[in-house]
N, C-alpha and C. Protein backbone atom coordinates (compact mmCIF):
# COMPACT_ATOMS: atom_id res chain seq x y z
N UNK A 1 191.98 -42.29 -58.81
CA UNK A 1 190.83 -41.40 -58.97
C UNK A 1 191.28 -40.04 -59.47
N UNK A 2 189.96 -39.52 -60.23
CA UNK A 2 190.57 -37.61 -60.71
C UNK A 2 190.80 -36.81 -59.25
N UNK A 3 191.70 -35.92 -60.13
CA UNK A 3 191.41 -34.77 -58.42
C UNK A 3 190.52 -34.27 -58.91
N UNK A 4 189.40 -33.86 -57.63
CA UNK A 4 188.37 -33.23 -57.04
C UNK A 4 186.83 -34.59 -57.50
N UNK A 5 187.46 -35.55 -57.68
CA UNK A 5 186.04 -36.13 -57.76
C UNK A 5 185.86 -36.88 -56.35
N UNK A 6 184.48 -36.82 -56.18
CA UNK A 6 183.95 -37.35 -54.45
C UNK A 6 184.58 -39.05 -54.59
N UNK A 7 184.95 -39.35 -53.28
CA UNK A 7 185.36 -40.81 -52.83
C UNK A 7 184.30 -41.66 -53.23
N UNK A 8 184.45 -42.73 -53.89
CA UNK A 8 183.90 -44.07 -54.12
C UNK A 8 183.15 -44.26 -52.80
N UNK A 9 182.39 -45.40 -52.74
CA UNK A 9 181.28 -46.06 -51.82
C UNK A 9 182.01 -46.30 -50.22
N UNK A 10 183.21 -47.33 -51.13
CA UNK A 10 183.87 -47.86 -50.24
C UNK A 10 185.09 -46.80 -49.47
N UNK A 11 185.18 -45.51 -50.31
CA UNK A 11 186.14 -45.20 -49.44
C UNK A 11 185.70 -44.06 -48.84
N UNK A 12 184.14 -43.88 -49.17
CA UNK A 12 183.56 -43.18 -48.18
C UNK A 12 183.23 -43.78 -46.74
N UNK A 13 183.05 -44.89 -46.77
CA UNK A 13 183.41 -45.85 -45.87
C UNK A 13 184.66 -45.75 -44.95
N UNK A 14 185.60 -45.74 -45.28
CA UNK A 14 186.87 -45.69 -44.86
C UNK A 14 186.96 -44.32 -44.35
N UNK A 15 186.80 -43.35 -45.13
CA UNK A 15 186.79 -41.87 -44.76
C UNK A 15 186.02 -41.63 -43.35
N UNK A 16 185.08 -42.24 -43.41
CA UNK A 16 184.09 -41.45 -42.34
C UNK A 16 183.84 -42.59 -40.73
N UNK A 17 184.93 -43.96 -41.44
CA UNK A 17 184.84 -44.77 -40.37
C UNK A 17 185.09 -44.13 -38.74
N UNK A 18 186.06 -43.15 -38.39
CA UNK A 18 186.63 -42.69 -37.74
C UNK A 18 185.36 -41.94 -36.91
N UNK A 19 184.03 -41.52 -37.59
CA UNK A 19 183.13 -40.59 -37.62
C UNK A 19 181.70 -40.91 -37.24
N UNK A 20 181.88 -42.22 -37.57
CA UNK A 20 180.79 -42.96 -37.76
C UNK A 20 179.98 -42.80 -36.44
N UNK A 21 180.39 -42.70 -35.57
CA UNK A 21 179.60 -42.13 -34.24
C UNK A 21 179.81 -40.73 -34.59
N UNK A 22 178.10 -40.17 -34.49
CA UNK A 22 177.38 -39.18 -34.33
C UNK A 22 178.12 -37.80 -33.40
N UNK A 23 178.50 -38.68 -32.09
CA UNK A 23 179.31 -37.23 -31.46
C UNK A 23 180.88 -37.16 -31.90
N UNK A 24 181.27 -37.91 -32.83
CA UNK A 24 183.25 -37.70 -33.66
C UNK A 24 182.28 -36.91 -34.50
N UNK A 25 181.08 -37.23 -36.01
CA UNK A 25 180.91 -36.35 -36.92
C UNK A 25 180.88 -35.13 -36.21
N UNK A 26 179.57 -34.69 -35.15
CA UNK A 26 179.62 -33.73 -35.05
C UNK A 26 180.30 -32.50 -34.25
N UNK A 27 181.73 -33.54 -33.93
CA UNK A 27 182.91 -32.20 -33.35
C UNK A 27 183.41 -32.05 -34.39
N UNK A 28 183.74 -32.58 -35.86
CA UNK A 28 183.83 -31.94 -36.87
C UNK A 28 183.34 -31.17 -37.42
N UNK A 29 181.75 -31.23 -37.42
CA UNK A 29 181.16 -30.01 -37.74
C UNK A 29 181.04 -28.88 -36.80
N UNK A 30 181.44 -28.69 -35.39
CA UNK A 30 181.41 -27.96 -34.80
C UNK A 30 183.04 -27.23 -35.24
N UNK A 31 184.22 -28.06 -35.49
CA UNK A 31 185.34 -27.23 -35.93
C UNK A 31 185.24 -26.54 -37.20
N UNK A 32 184.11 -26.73 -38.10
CA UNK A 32 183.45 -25.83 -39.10
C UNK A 32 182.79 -25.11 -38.78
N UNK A 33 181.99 -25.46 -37.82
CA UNK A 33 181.09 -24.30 -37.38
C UNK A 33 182.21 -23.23 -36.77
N UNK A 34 183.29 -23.67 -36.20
CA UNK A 34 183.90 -22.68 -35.13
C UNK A 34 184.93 -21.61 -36.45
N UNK A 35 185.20 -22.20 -37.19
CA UNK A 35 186.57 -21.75 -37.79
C UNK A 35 186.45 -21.73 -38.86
N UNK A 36 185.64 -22.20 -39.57
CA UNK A 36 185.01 -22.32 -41.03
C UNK A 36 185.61 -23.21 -41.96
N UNK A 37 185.04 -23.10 -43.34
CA UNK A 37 186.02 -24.02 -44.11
C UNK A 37 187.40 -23.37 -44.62
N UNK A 38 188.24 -22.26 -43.90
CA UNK A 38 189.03 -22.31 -44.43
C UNK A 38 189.91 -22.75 -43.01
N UNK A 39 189.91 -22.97 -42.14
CA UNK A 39 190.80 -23.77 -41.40
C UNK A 39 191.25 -24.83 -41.98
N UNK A 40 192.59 -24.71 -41.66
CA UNK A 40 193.94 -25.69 -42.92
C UNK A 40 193.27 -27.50 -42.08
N UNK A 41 192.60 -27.40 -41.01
CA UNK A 41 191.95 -28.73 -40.84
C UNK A 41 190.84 -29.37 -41.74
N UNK A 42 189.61 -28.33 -41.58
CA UNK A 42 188.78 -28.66 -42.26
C UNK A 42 189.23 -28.69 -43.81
N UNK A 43 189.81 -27.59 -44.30
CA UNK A 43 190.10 -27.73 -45.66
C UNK A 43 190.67 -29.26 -45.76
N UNK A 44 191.74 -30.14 -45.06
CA UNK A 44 192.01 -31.30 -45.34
C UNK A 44 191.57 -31.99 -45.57
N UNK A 45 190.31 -32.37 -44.34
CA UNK A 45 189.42 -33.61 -44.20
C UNK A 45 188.50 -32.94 -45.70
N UNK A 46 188.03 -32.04 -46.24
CA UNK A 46 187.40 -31.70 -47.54
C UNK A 46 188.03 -32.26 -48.55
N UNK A 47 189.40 -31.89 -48.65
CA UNK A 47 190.59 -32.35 -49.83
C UNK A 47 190.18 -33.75 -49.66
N UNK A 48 190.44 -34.23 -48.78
CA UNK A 48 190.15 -35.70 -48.53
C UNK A 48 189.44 -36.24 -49.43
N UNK A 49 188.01 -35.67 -48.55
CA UNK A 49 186.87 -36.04 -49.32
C UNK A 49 186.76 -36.30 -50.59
N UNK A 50 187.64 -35.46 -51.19
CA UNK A 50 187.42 -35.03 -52.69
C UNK A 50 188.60 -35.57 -53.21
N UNK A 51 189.26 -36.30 -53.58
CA UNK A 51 190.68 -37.01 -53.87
C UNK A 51 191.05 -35.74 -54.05
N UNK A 52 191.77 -34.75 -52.98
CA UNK A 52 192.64 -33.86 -52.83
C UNK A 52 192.35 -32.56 -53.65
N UNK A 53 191.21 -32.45 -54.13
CA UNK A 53 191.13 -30.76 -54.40
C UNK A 53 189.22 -30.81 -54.01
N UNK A 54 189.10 -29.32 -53.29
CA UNK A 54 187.99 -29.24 -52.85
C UNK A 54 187.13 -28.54 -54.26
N UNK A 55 186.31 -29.33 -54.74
CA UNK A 55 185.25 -29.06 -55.82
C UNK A 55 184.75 -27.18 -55.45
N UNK A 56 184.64 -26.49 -56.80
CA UNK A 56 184.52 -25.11 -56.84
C UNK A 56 182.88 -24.79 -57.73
N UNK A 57 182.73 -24.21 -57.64
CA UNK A 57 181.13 -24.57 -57.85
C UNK A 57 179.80 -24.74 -57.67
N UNK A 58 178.90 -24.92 -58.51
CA UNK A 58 177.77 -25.79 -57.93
C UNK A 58 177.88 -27.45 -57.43
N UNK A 59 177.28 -27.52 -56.57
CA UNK A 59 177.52 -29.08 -56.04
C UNK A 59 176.39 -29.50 -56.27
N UNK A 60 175.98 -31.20 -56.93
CA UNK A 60 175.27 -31.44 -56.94
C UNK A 60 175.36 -32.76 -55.55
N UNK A 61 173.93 -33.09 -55.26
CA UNK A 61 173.98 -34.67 -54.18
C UNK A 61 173.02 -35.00 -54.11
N UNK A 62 173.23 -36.31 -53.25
CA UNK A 62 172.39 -37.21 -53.22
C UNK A 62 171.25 -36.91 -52.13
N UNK A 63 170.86 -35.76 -51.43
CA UNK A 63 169.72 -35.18 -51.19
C UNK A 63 168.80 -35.48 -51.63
N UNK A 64 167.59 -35.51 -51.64
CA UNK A 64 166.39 -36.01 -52.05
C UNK A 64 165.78 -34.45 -51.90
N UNK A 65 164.88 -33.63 -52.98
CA UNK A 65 165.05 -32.51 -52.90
C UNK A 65 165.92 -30.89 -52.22
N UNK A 66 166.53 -31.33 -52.30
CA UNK A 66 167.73 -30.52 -52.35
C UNK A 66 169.49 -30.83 -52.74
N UNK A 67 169.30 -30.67 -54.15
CA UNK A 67 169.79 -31.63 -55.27
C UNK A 67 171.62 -31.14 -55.35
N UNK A 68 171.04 -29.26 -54.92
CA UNK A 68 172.36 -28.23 -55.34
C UNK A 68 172.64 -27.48 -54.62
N UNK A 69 173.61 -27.15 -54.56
CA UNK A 69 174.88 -26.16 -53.53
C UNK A 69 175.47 -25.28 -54.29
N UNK A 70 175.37 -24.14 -53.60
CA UNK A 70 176.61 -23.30 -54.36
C UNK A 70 177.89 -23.58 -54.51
N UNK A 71 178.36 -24.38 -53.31
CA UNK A 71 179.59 -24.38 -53.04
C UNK A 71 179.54 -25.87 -51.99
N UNK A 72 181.19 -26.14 -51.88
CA UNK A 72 180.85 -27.67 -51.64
C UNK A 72 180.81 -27.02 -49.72
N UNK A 73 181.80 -25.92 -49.34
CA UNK A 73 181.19 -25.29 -48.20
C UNK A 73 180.04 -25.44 -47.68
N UNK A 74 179.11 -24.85 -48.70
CA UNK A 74 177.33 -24.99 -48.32
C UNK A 74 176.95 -25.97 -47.68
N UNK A 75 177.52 -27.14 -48.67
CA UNK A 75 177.50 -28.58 -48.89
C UNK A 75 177.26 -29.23 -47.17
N UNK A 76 178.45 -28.73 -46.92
CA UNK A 76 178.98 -29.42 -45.50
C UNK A 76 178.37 -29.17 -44.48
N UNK A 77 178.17 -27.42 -44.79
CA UNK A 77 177.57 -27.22 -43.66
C UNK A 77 176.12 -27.67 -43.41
N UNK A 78 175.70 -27.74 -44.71
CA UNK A 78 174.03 -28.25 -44.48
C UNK A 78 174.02 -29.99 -44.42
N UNK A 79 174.88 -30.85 -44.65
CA UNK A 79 175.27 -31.80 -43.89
C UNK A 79 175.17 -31.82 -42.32
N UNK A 80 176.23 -30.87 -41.75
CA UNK A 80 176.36 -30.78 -39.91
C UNK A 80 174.91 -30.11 -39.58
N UNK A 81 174.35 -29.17 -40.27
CA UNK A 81 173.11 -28.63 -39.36
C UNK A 81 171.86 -29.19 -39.50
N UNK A 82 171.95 -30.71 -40.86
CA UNK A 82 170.45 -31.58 -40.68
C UNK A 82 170.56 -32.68 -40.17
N UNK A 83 172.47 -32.56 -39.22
CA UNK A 83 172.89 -34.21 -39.16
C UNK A 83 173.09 -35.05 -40.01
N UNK A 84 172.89 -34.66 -41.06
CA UNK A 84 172.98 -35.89 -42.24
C UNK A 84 175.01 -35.88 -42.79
N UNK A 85 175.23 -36.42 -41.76
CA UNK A 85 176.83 -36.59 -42.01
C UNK A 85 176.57 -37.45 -42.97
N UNK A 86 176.61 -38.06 -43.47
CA UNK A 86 177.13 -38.92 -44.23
C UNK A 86 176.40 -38.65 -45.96
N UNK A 87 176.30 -38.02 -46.24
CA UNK A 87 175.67 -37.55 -47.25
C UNK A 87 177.08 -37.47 -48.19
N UNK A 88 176.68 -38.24 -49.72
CA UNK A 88 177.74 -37.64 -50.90
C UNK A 88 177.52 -36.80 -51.53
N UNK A 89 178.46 -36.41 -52.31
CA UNK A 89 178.11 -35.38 -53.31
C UNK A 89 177.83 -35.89 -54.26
């Protein structure tokens, strides 16, 4: 895969298996909420996300009116605060 493009279907799958219960996603988003995205943690699991470089930018996703992000930051966080973990970019 390119760097910074979002994980495939399946390895969003894989990525978020670990997560997949509701209270693992959201102590991740609480270590964003606590420390932000530049904690060398969260920045990882982001890199992750992103085959190893975190997207700079507007973000677009699969939101259903609310299409764009400033930043893939935004991104995440409005992921953890509608619950919608599992959302791609």
């Amino acid at each position: 895969q390119q760097l910074g493009t979002p994980l495939s279907d399946q390895e969003y799958r894989q990525f978020f298996r670990s997560l997949r219960v509701a209270r693992r996603a959201s102590s991740a988003c609480l270590l964003r909420a606590l420390y932000g995205c530049q904690n060398p943690l969260v920045r990882r699991l982001d890199e992750y996300e992103n085959h190893g470089v975190i997207p700079e930018g507007p973000i677009c996703s699969e939101l259903p009116g609310t299409p764009f992000f400033p930043d893939f930051c935004t991104f995440s966080f409005y992921r953890c605060i509608r619950k919608r973990y599992f959302i791609k970019v």
